[in-house]
PDB file of N, CA and C in Angstrom:
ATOM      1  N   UNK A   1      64.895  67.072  92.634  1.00  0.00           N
ATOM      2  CA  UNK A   1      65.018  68.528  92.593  1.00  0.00           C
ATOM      3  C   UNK A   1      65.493  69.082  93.946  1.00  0.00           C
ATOM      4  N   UNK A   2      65.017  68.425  95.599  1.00  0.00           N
ATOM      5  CA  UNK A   2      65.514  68.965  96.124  1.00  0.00           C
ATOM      6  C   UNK A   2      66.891  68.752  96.468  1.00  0.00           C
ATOM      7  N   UNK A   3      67.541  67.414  96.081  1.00  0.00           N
ATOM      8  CA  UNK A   3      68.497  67.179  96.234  1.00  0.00           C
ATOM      9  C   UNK A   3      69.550  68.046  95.645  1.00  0.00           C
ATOM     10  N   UNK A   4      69.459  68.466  94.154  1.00  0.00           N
ATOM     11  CA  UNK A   4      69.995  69.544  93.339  1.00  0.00           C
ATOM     12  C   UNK A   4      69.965  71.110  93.429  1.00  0.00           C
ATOM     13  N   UNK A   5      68.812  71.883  94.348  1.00  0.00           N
ATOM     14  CA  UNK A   5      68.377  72.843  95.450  1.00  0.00           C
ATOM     15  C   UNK A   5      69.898  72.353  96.239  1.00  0.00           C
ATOM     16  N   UNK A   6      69.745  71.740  97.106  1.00  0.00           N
ATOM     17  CA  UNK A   6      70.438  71.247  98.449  1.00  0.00           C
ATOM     18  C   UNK A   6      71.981  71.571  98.065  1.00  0.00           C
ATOM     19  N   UNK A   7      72.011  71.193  96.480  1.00  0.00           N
ATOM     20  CA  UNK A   7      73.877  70.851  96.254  1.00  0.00           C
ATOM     21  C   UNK A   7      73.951  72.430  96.048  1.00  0.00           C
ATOM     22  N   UNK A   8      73.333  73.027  94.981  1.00  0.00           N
ATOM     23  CA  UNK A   8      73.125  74.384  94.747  1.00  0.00           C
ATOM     24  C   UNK A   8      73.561  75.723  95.606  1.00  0.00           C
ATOM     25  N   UNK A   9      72.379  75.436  96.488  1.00  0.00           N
ATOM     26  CA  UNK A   9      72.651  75.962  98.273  1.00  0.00           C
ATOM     27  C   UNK A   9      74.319  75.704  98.716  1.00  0.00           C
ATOM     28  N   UNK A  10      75.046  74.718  99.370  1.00  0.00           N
ATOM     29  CA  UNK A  10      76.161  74.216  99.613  1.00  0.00           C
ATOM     30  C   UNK A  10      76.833  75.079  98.641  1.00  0.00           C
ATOM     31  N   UNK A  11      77.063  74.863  97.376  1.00  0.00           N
ATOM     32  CA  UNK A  11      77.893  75.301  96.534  1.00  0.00           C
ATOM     33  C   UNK A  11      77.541  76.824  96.472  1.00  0.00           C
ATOM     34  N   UNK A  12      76.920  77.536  97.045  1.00  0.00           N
ATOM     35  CA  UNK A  12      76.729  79.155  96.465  1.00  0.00           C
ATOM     36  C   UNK A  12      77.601  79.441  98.217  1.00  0.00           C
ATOM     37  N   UNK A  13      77.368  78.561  99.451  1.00  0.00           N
ATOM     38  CA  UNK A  13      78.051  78.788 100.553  1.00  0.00           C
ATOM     39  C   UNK A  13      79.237  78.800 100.164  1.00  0.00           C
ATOM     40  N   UNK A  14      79.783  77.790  99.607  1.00  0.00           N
ATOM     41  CA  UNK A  14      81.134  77.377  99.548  1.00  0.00           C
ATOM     42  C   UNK A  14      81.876  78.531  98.982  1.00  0.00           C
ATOM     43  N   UNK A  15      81.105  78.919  97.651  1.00  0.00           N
ATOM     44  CA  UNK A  15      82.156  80.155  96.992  1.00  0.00           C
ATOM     45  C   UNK A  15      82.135  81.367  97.866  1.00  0.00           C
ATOM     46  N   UNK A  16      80.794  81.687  98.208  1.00  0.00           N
ATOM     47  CA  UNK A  16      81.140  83.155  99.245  1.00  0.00           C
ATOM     48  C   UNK A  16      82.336  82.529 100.406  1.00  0.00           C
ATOM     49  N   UNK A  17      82.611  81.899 100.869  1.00  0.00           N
ATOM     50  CA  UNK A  17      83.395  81.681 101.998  1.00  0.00           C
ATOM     51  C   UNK A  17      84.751  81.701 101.129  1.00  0.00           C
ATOM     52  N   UNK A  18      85.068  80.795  99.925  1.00  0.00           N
ATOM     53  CA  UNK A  18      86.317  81.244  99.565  1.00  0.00           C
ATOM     54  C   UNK A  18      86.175  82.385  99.016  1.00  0.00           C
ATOM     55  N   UNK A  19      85.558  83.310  98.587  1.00  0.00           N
ATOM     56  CA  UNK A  19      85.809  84.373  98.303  1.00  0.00           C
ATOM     57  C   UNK A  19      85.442  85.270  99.479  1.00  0.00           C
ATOM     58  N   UNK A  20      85.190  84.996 100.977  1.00  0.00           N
ATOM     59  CA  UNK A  20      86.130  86.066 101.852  1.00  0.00           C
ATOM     60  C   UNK A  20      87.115  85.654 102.455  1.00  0.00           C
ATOM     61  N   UNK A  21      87.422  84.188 102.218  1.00  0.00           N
ATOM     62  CA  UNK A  21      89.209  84.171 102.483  1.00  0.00           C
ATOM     63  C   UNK A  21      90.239  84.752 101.569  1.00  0.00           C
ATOM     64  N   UNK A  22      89.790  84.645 100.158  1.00  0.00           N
ATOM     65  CA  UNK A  22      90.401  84.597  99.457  1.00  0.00           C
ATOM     66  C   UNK A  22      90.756  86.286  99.287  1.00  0.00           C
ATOM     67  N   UNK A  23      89.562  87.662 100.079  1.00  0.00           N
ATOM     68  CA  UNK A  23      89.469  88.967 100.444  1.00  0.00           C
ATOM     69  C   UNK A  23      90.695  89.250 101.719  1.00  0.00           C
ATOM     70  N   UNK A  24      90.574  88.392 102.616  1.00  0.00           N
ATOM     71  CA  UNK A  24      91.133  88.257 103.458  1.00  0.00           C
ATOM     72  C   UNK A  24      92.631  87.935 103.486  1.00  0.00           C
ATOM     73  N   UNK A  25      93.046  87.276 102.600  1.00  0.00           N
ATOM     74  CA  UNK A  25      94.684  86.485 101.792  1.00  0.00           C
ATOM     75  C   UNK A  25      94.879  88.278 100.983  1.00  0.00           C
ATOM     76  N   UNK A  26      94.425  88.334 100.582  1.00  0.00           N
ATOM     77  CA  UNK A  26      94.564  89.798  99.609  1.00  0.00           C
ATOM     78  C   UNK A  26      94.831  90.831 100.529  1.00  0.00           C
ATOM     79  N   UNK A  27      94.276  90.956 101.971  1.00  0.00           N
ATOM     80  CA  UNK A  27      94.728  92.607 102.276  1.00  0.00           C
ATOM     81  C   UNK A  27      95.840  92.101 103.376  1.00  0.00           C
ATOM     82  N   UNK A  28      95.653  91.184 103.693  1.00  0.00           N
ATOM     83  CA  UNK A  28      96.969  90.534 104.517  1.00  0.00           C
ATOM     84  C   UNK A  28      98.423  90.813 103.261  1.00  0.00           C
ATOM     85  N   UNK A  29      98.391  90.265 101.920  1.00  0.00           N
ATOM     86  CA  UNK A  29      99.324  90.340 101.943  1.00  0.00           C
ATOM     87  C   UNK A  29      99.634  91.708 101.396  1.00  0.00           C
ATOM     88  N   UNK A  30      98.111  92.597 100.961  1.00  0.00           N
ATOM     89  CA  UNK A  30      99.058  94.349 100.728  1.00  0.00           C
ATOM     90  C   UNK A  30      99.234  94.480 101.576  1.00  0.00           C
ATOM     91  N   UNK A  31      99.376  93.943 103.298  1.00  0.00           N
ATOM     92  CA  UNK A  31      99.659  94.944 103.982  1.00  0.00           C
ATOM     93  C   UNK A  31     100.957  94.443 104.421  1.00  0.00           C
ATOM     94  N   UNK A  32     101.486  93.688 104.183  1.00  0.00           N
ATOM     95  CA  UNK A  32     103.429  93.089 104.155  1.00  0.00           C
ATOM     96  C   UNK A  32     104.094  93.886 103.316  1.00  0.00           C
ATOM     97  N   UNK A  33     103.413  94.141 101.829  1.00  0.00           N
ATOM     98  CA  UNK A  33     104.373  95.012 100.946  1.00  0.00           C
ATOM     99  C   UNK A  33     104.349  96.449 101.061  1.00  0.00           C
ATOM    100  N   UNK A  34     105.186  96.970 100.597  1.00  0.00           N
ATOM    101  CA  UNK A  34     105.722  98.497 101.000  1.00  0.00           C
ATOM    102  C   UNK A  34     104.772  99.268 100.333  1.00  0.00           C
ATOM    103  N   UNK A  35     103.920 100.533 101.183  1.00  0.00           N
ATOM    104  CA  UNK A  35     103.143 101.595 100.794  1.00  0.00           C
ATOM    105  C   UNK A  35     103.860 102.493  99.999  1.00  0.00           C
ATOM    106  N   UNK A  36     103.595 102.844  99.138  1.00  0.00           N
ATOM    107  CA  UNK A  36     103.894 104.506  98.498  1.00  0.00           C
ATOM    108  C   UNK A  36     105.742 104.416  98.091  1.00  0.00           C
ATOM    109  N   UNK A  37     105.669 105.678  97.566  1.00  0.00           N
ATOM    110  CA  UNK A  37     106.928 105.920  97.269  1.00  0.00           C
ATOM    111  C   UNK A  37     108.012 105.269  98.635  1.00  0.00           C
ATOM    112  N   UNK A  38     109.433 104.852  98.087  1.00  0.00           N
ATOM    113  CA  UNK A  38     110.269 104.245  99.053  1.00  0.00           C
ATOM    114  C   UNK A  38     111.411 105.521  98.986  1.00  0.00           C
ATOM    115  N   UNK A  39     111.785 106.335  99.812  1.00  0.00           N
ATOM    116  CA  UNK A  39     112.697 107.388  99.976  1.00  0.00           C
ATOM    117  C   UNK A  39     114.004 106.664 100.696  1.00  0.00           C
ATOM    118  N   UNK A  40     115.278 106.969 100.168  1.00  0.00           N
ATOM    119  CA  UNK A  40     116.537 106.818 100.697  1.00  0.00           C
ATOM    120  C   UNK A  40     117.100 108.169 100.566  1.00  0.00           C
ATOM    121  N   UNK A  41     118.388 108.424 101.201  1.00  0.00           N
ATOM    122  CA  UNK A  41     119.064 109.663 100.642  1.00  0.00           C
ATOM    123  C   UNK A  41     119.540 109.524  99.223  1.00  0.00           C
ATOM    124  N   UNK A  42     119.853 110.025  98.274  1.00  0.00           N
ATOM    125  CA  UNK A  42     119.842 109.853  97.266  1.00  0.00           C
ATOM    126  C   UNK A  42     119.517 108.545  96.347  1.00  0.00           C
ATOM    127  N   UNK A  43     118.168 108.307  96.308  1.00  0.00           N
ATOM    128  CA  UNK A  43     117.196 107.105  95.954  1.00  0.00           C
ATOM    129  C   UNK A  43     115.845 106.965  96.082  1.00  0.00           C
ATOM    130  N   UNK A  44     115.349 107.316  95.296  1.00  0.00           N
ATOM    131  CA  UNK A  44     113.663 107.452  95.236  1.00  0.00           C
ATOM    132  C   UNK A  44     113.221 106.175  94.370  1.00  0.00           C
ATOM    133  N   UNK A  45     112.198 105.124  95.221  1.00  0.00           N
ATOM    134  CA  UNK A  45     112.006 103.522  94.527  1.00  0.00           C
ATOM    135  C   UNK A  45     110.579 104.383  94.065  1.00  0.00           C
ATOM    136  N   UNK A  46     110.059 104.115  92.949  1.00  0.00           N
ATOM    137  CA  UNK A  46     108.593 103.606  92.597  1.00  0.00           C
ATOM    138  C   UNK A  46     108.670 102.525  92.366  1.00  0.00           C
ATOM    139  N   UNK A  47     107.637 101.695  92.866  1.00  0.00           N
ATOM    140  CA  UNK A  47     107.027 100.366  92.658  1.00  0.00           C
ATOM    141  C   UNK A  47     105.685  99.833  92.745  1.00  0.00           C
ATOM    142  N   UNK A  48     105.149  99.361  92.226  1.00  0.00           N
ATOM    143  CA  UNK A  48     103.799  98.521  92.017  1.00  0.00           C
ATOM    144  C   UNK A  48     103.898  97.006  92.197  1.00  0.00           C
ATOM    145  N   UNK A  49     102.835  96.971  92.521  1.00  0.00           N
ATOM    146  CA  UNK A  49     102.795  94.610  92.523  1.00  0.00           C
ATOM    147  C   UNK A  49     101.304  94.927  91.795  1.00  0.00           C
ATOM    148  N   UNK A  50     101.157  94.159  90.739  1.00  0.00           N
ATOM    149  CA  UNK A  50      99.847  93.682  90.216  1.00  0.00           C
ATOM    150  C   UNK A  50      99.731  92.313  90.031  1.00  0.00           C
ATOM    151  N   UNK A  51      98.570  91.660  91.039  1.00  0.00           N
ATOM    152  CA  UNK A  51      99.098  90.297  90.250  1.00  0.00           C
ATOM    153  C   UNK A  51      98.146  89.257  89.127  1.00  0.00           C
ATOM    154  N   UNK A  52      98.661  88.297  88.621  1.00  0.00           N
ATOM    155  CA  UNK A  52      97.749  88.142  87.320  1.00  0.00           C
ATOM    156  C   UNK A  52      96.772  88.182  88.017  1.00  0.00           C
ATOM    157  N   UNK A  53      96.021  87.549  89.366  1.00  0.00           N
ATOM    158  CA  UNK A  53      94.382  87.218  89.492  1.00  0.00           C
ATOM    159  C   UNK A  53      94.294  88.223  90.911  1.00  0.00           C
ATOM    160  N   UNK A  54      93.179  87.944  91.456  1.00  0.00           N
ATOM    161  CA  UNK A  54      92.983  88.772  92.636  1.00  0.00           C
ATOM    162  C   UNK A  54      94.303  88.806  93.700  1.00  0.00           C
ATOM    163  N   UNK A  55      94.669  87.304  93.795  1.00  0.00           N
ATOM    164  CA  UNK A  55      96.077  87.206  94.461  1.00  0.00           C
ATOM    165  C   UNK A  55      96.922  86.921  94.464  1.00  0.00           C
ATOM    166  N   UNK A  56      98.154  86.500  94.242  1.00  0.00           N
ATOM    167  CA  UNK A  56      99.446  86.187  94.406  1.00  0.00           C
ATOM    168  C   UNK A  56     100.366  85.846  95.298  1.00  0.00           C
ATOM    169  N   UNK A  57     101.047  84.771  95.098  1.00  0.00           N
ATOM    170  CA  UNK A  57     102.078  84.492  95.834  1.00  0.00           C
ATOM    171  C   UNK A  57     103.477  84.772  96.303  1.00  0.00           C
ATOM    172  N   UNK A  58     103.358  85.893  95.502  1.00  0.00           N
ATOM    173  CA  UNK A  58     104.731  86.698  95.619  1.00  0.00           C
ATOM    174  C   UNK A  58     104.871  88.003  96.549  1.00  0.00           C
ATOM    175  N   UNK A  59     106.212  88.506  97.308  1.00  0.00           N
ATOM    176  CA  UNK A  59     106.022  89.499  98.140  1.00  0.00           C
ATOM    177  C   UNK A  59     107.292  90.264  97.998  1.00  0.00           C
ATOM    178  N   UNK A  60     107.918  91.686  98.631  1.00  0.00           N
ATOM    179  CA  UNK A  60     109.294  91.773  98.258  1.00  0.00           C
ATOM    180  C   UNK A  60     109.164  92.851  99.203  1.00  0.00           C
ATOM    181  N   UNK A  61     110.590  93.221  99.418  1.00  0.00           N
ATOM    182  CA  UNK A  61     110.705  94.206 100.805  1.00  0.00           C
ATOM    183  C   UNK A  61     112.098  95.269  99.878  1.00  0.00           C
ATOM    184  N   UNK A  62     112.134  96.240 100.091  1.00  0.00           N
ATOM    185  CA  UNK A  62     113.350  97.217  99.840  1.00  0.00           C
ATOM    186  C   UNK A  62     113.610  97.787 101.292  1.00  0.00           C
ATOM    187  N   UNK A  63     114.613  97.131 102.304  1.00  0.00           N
ATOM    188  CA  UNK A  63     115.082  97.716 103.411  1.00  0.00           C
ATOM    189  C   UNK A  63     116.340  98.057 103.176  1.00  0.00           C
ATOM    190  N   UNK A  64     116.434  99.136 104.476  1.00  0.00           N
ATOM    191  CA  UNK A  64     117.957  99.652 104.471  1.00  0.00           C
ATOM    192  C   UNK A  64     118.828  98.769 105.216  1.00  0.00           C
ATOM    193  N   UNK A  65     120.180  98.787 104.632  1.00  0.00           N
ATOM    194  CA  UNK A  65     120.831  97.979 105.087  1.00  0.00           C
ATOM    195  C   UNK A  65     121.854  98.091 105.688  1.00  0.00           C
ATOM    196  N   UNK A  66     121.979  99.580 105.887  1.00  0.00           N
ATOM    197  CA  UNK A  66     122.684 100.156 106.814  1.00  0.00           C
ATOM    198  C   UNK A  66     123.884 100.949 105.685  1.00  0.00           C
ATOM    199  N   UNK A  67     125.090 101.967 106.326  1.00  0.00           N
ATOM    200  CA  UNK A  67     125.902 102.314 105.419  1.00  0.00           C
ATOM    201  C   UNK A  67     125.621 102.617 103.879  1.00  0.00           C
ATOM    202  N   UNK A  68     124.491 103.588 103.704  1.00  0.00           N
ATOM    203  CA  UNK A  68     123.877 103.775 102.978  1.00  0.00           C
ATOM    204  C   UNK A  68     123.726 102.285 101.734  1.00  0.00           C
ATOM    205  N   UNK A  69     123.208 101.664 101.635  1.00  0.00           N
ATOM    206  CA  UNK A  69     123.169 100.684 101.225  1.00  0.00           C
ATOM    207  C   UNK A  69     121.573 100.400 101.038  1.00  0.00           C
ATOM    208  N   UNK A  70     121.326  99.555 100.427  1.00  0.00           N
ATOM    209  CA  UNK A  70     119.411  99.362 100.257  1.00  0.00           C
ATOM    210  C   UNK A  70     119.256  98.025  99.793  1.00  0.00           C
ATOM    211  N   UNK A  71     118.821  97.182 100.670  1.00  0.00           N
ATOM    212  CA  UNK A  71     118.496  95.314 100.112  1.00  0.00           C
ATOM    213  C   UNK A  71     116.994  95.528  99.341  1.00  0.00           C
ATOM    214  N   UNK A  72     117.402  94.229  98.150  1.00  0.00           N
ATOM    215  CA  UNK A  72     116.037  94.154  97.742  1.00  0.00           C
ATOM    216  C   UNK A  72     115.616  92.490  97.901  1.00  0.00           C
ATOM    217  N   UNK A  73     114.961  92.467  98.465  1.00  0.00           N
ATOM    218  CA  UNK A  73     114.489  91.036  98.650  1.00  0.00           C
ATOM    219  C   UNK A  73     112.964  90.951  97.675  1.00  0.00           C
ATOM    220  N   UNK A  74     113.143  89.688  97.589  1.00  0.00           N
ATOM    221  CA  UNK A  74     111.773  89.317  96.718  1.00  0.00           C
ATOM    222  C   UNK A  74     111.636  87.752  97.237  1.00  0.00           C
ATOM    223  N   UNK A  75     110.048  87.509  97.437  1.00  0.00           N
ATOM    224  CA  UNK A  75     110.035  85.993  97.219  1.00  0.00           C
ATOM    225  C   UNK A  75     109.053  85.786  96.352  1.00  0.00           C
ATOM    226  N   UNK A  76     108.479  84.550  96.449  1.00  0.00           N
ATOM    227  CA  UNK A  76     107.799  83.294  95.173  1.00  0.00           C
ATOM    228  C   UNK A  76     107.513  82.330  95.959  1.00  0.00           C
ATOM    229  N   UNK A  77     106.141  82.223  96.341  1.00  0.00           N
ATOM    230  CA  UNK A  77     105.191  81.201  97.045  1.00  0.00           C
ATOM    231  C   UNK A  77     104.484  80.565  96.458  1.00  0.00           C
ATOM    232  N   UNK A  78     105.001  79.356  95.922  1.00  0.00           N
ATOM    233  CA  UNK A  78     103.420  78.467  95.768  1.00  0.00           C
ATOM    234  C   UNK A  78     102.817  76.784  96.793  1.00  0.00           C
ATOM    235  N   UNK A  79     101.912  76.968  95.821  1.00  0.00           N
ATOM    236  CA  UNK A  79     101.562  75.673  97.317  1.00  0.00           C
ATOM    237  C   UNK A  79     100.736  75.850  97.939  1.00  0.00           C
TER     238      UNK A  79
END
């Protein structure tokens, strides 16, 4: 019994710790993707990211690209 206590213990550590990395992976990466409405001169972006679970591997940027122009980049992380 105490051996099964002991694993118990370990294993209730283990998940709180990945679940404040896993808190930690999450506001790191809202804070790479773009806040709020995206304004250009004639170009108003709405956008959302939801992802299937708490986090995701995916990220995307809408910058200007000069000469009125607007890049959309996206990536796809796994691993």
């Amino acid at each position: 019994l105490i051996r099964i206590k002991n694993f118990n213990d370990h294993m209730r550590r283990q998940n709180l710790r990945f679940q404040q990395e896993l808190e930690m992976a999450r506001i790191l990466q809202n804070s790479i993707l773009p806040q709020g409405k995206i304004n250009y001169p004639g170009l108003d972006i709405d956008h959302r990211y939801i992802p299937c679970s708490e986090l995701g591997g995916d990220f995307y940027s809408l910058p200007s690209i000069g000469n009125d122009r607007v890049g959309f980049f996206i990536s796809d992380v796994m691993g």
